[in-house]
N, C-alpha and C. Protein backbone atom coordinates (compact mmCIF):
# COMPACT_ATOMS: atom_id res chain seq x y z
N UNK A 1 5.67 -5.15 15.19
CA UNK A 1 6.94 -4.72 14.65
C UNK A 1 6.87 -4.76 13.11
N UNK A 2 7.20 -3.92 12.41
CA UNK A 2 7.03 -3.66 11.03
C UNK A 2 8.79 -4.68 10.47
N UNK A 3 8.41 -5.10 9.48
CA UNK A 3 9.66 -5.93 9.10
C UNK A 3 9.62 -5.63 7.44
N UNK A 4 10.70 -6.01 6.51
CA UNK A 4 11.04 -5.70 5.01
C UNK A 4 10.18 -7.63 5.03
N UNK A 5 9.65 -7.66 4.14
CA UNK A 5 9.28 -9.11 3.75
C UNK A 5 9.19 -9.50 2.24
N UNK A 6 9.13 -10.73 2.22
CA UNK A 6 8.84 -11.12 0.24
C UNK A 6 7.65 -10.89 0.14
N UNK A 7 7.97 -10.98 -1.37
CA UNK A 7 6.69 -10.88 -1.97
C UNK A 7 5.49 -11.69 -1.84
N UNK A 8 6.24 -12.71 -1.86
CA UNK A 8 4.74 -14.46 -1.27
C UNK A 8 4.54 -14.22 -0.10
N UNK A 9 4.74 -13.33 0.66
CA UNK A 9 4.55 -13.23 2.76
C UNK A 9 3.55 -12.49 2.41
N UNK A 10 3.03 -11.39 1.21
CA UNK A 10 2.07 -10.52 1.33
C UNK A 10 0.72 -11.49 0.71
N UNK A 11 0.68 -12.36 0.09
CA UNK A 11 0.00 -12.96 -0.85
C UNK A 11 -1.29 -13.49 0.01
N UNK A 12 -0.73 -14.17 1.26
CA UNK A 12 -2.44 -14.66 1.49
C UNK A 12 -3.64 -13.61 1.97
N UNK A 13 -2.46 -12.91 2.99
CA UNK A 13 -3.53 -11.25 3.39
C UNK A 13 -4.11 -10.89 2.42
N UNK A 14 -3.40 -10.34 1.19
CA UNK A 14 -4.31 -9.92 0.10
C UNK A 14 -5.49 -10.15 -0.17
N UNK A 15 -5.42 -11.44 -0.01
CA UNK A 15 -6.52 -12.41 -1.17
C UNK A 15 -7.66 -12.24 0.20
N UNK A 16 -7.47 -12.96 1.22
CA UNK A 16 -8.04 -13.01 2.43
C UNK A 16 -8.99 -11.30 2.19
N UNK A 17 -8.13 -10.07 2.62
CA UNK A 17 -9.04 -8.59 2.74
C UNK A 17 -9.30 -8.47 1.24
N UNK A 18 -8.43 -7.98 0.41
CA UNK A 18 -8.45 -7.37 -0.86
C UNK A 18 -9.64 -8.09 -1.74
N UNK A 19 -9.48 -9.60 -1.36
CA UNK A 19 -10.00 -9.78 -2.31
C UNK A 19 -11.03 -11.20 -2.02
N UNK A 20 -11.25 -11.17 -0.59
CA UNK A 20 -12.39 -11.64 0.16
C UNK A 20 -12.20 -13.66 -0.08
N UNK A 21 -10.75 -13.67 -0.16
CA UNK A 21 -10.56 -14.82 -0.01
C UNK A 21 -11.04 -15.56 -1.70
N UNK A 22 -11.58 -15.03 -2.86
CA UNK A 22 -11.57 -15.33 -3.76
C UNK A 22 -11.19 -16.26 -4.80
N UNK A 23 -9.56 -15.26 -5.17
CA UNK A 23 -8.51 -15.77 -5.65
C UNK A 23 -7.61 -16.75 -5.72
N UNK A 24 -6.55 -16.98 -6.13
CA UNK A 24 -5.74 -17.93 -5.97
C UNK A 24 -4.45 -17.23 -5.56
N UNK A 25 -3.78 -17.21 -4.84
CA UNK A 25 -2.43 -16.67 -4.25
C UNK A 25 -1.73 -16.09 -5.43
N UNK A 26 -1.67 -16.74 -6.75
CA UNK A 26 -1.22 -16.09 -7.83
C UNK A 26 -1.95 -15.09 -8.20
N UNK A 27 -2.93 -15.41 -8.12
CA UNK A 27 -3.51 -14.27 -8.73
C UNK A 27 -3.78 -13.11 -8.26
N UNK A 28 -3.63 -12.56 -7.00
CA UNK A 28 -3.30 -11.39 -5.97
C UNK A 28 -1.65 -10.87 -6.24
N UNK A 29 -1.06 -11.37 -7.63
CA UNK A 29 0.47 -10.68 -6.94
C UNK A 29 -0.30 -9.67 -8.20
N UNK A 30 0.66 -8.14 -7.97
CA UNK A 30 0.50 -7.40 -8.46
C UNK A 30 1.63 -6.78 -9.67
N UNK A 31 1.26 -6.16 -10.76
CA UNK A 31 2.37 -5.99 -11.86
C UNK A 31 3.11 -4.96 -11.00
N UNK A 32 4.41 -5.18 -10.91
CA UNK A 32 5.62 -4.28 -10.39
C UNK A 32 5.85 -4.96 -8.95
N UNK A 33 5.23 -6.37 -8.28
CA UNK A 33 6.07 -7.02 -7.42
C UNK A 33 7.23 -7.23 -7.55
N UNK A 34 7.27 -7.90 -8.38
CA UNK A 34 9.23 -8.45 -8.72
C UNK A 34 9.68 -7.69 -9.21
N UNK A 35 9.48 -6.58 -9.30
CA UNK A 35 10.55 -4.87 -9.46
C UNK A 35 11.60 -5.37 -8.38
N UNK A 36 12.93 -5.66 -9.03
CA UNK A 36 13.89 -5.55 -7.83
C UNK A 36 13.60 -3.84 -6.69
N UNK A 37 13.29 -3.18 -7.33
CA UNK A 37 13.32 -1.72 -6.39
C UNK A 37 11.95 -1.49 -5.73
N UNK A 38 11.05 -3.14 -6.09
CA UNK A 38 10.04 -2.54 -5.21
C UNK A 38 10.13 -3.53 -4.24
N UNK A 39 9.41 -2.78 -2.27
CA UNK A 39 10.03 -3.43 -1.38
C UNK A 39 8.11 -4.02 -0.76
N UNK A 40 8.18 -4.73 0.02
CA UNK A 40 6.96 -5.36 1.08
C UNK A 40 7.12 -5.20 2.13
N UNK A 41 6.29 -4.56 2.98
CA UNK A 41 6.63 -4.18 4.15
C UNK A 41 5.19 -5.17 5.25
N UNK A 42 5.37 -5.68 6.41
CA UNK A 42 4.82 -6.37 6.97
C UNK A 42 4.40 -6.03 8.58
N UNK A 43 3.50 -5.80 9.19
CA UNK A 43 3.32 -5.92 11.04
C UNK A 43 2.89 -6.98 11.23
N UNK A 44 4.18 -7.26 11.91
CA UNK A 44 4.01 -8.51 13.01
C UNK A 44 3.53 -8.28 14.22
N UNK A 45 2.52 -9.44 14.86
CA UNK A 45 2.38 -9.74 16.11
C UNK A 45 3.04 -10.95 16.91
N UNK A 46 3.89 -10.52 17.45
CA UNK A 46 4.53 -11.70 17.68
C UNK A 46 5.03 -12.62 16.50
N UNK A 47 4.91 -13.51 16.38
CA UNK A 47 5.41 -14.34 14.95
C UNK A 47 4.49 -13.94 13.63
N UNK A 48 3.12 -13.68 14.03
CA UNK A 48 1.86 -13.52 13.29
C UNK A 48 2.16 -11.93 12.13
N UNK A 49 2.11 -12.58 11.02
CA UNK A 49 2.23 -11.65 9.81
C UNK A 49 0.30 -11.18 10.08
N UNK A 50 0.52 -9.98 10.61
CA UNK A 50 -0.83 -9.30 10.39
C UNK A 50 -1.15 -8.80 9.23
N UNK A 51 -0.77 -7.56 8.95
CA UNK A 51 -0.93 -6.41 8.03
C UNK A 51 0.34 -6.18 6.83
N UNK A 52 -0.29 -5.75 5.73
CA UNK A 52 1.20 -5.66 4.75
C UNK A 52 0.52 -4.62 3.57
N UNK A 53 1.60 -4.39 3.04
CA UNK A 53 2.02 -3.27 2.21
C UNK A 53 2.74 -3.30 1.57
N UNK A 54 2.75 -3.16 -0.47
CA UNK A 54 3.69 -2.90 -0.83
C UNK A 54 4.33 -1.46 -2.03
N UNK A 55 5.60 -1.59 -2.26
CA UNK A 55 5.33 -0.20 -2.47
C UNK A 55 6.28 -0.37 -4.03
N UNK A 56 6.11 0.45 -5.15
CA UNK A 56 6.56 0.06 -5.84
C UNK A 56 6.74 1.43 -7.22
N UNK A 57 8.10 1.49 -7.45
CA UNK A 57 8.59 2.50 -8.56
C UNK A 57 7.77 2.93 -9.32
N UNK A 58 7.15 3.86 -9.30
CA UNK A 58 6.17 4.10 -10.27
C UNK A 58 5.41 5.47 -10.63
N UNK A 59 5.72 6.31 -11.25
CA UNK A 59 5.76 7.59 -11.35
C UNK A 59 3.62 8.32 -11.79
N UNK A 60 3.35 9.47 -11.40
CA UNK A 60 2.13 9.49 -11.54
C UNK A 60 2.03 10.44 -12.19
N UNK A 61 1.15 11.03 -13.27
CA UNK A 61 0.49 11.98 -13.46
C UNK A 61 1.67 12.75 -14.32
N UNK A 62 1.40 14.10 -13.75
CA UNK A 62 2.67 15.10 -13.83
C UNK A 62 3.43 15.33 -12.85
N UNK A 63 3.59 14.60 -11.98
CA UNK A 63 4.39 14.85 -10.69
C UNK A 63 5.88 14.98 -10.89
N UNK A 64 6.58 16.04 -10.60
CA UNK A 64 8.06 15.45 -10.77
C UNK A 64 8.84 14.61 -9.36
N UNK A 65 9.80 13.97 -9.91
CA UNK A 65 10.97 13.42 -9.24
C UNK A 65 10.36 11.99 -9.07
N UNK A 66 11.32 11.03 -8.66
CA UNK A 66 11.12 9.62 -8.34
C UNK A 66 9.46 9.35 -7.68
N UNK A 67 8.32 8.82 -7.83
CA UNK A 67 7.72 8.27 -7.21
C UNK A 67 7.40 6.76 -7.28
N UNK A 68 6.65 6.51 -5.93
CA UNK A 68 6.31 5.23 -5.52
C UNK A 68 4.64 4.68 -5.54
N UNK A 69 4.15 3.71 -6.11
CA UNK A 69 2.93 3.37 -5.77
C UNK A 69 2.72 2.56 -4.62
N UNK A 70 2.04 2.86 -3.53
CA UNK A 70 1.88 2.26 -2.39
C UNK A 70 0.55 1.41 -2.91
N UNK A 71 0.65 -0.08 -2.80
CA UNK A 71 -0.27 -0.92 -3.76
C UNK A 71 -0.69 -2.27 -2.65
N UNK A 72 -1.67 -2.99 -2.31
CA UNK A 72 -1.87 -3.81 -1.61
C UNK A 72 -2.01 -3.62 0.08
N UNK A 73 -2.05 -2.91 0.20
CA UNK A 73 -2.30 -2.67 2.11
C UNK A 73 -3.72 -3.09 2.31
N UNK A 74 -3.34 -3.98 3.33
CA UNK A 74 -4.47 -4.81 3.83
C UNK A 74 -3.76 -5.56 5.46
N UNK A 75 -4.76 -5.49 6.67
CA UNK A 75 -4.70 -5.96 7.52
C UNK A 75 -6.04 -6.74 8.11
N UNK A 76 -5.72 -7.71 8.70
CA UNK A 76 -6.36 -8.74 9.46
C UNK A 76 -7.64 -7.79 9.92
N UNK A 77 -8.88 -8.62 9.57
CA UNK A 77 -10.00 -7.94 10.50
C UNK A 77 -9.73 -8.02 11.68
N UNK A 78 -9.32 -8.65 12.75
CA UNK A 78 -8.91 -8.95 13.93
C UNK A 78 -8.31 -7.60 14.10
N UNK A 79 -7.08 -6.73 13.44
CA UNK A 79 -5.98 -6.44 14.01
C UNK A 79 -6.60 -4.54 13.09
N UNK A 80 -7.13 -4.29 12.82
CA UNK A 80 -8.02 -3.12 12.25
C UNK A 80 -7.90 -2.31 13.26
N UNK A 81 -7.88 -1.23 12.43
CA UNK A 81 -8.39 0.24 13.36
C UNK A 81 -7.13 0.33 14.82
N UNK A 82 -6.08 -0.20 14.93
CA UNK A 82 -5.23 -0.02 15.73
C UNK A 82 -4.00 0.34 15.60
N UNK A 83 -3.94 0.95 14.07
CA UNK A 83 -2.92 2.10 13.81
C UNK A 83 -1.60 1.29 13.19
N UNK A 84 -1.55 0.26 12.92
CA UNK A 84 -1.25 -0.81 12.08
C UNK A 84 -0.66 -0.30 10.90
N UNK A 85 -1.67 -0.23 10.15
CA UNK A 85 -1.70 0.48 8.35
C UNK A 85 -0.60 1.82 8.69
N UNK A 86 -0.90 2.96 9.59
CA UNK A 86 -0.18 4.23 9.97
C UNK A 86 1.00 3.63 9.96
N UNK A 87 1.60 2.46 11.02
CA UNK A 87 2.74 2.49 11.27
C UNK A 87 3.65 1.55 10.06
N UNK A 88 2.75 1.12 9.16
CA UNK A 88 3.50 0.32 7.84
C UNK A 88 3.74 1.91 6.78
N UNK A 89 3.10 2.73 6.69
CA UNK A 89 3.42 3.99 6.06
C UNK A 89 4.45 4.54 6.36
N UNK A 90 4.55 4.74 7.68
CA UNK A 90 5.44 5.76 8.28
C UNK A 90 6.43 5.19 8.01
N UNK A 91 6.82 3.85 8.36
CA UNK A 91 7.92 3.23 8.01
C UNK A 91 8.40 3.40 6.15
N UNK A 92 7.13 2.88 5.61
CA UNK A 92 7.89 3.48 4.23
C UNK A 92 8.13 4.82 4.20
N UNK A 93 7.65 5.58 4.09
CA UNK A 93 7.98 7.20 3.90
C UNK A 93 9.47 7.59 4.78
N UNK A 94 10.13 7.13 5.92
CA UNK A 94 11.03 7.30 5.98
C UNK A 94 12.61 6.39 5.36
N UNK A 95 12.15 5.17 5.02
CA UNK A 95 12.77 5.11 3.97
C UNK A 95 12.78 5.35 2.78
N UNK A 96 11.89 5.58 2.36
CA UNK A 96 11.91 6.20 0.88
C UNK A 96 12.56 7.70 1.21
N UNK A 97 12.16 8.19 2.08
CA UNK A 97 12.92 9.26 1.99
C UNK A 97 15.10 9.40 2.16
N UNK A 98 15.31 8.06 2.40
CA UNK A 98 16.61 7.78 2.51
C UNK A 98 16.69 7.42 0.83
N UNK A 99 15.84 6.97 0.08
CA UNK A 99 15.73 6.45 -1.24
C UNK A 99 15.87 7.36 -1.69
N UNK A 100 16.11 8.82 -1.57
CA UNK A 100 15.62 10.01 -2.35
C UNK A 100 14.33 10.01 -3.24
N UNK A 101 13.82 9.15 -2.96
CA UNK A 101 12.03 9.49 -3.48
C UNK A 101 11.62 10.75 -3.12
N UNK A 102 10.50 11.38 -4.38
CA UNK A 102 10.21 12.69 -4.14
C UNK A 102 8.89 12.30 -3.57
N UNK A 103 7.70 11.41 -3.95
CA UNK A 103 6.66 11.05 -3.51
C UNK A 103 5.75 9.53 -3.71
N UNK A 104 4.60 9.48 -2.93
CA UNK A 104 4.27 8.46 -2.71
C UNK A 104 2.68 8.51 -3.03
N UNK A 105 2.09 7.64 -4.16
CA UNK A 105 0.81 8.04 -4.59
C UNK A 105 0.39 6.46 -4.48
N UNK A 106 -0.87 6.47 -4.55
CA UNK A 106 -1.90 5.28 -4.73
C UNK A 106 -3.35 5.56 -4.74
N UNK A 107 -3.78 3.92 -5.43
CA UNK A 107 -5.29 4.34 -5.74
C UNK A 107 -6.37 3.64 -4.80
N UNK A 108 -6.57 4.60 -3.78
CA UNK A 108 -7.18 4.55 -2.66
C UNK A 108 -8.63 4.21 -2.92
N UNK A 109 -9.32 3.14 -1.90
CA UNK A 109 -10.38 2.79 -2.11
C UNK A 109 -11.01 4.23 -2.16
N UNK A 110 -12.10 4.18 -1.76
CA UNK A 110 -13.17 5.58 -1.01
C UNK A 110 -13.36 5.38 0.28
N UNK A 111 -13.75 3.84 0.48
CA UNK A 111 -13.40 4.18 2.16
C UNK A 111 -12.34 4.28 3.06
N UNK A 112 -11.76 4.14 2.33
CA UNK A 112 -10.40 4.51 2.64
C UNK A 112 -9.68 5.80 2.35
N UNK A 113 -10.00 6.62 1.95
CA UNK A 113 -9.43 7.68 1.78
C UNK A 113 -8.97 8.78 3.23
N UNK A 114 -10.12 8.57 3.82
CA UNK A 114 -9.61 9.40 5.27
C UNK A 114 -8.54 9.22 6.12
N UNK A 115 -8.18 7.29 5.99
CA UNK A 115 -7.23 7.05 6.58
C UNK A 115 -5.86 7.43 5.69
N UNK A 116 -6.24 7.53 4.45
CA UNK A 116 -4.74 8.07 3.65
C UNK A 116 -4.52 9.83 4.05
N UNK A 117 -6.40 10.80 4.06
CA UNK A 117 -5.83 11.96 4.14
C UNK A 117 -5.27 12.01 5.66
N UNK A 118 -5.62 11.33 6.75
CA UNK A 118 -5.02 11.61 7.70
C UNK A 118 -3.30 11.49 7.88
N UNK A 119 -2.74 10.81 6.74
CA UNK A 119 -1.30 10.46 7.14
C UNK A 119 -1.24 11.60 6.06
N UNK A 120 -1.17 12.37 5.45
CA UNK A 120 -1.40 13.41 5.09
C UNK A 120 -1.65 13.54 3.22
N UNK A 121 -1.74 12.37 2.98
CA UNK A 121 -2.14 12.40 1.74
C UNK A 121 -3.11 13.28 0.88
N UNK A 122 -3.32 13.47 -0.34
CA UNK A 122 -4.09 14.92 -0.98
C UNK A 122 -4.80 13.46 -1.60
N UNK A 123 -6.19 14.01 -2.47
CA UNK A 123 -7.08 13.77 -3.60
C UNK A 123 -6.51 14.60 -4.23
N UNK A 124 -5.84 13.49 -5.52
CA UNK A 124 -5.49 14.49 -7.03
C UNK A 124 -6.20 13.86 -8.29
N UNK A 125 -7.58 12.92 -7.81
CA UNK A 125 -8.02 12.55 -9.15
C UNK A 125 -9.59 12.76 -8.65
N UNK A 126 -10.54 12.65 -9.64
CA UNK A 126 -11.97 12.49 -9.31
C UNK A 126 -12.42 11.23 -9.42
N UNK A 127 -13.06 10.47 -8.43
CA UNK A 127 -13.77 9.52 -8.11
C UNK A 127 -13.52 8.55 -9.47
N UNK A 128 -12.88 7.28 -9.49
CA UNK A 128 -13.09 6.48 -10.73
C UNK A 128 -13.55 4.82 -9.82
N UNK A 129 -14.04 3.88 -10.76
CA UNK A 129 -14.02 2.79 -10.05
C UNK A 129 -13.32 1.49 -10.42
N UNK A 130 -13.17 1.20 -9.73
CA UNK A 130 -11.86 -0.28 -10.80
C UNK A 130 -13.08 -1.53 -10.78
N UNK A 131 -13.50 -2.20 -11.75
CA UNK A 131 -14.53 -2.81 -12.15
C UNK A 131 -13.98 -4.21 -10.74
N UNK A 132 -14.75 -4.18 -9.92
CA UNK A 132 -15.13 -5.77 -8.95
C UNK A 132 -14.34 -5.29 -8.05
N UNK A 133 -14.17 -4.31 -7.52
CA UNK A 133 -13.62 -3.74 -6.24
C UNK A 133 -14.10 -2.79 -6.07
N UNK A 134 -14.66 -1.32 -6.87
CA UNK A 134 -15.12 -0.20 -6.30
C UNK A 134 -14.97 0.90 -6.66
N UNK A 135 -15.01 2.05 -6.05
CA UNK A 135 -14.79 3.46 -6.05
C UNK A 135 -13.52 3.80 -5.63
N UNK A 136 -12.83 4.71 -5.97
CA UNK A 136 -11.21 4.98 -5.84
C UNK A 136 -11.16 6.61 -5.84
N UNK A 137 -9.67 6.22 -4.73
CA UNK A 137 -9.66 8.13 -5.54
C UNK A 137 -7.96 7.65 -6.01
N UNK A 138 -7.00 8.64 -6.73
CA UNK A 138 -5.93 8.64 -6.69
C UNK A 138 -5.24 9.63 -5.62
N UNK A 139 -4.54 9.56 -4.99
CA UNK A 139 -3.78 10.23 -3.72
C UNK A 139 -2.63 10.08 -3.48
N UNK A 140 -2.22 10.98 -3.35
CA UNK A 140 -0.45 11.33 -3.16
C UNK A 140 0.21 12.53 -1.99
N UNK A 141 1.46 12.10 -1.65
CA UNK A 141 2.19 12.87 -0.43
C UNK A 141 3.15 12.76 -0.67
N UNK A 142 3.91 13.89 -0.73
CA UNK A 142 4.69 14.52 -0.98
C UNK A 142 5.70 13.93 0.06
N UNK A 143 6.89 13.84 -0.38
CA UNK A 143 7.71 12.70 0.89
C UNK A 143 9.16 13.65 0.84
N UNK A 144 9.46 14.18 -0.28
CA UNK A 144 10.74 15.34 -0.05
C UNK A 144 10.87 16.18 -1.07
């Protein structure tokens, strides 16, 4: 079940996938968490905070109208590849679309990119890498 959650509910997943257990819980929050207008979205299993996502005001490029950076999605190795991540999207994109948001961009690993073009996301940047994580693309979908 996908639920609205805080910001500290996303913090240990992070660190755990994103960032291979590394960090310090502080140091996984991201600039534009405590945006009152930005929200955390969570799948539960039963009580168990699996997977999370957060999404946050933030305009790209030349794009017009309101957009959102979808920033931190990460789920449990356990709980992978079972459509998880899809159903924390879908859930944002239809509220944002009650938000009147025009779109929804982020900077997608590379291996990850298929699972963004499949929810129908575009490549609108060329290959960059963020130094101690990787290869990226930037990607965005159009939400209204």
């Amino acid at each position: 079940m996908v639920k609205f959650i805080s910001k500290d509910d996303i913090l240990p997943i992070r660190n755990e996938i994103l960032r291979e257990g590394k960090l310090t819980l502080e140091q996984c929050r991201f600039q534009g968490d405590d945006n009152p207008e930005s929200f955390h979205l969570g799948y539960f299993d039963g009580e168990q905070l699996v997977s999370v996502a957060s999404f946050h005001p933030q305009s790209y490029g030349e794009f017009v109208g309101r957009g959102y950076q979808l920033r931190g999605m990460a789920t449990l190795k356990a709980y992978q590849s079972k459509g998880l991540g899809t159903q924390l999207v879908n859930f944002a994109i239809v509220y944002l679309r009650g938000q009147k948001v025009n779109y929804v961009w982020c900077n997608a690993r590379k291996v990850a990119a298929s699972f963004y073009g499949n929810l129908g996301f575009e490549i609108v940047s060329s290959e960059f890498d963020i130094p101690g994580i990787g290869p990226h693309y930037a990607m965005y979908l159009k939400v209204q």
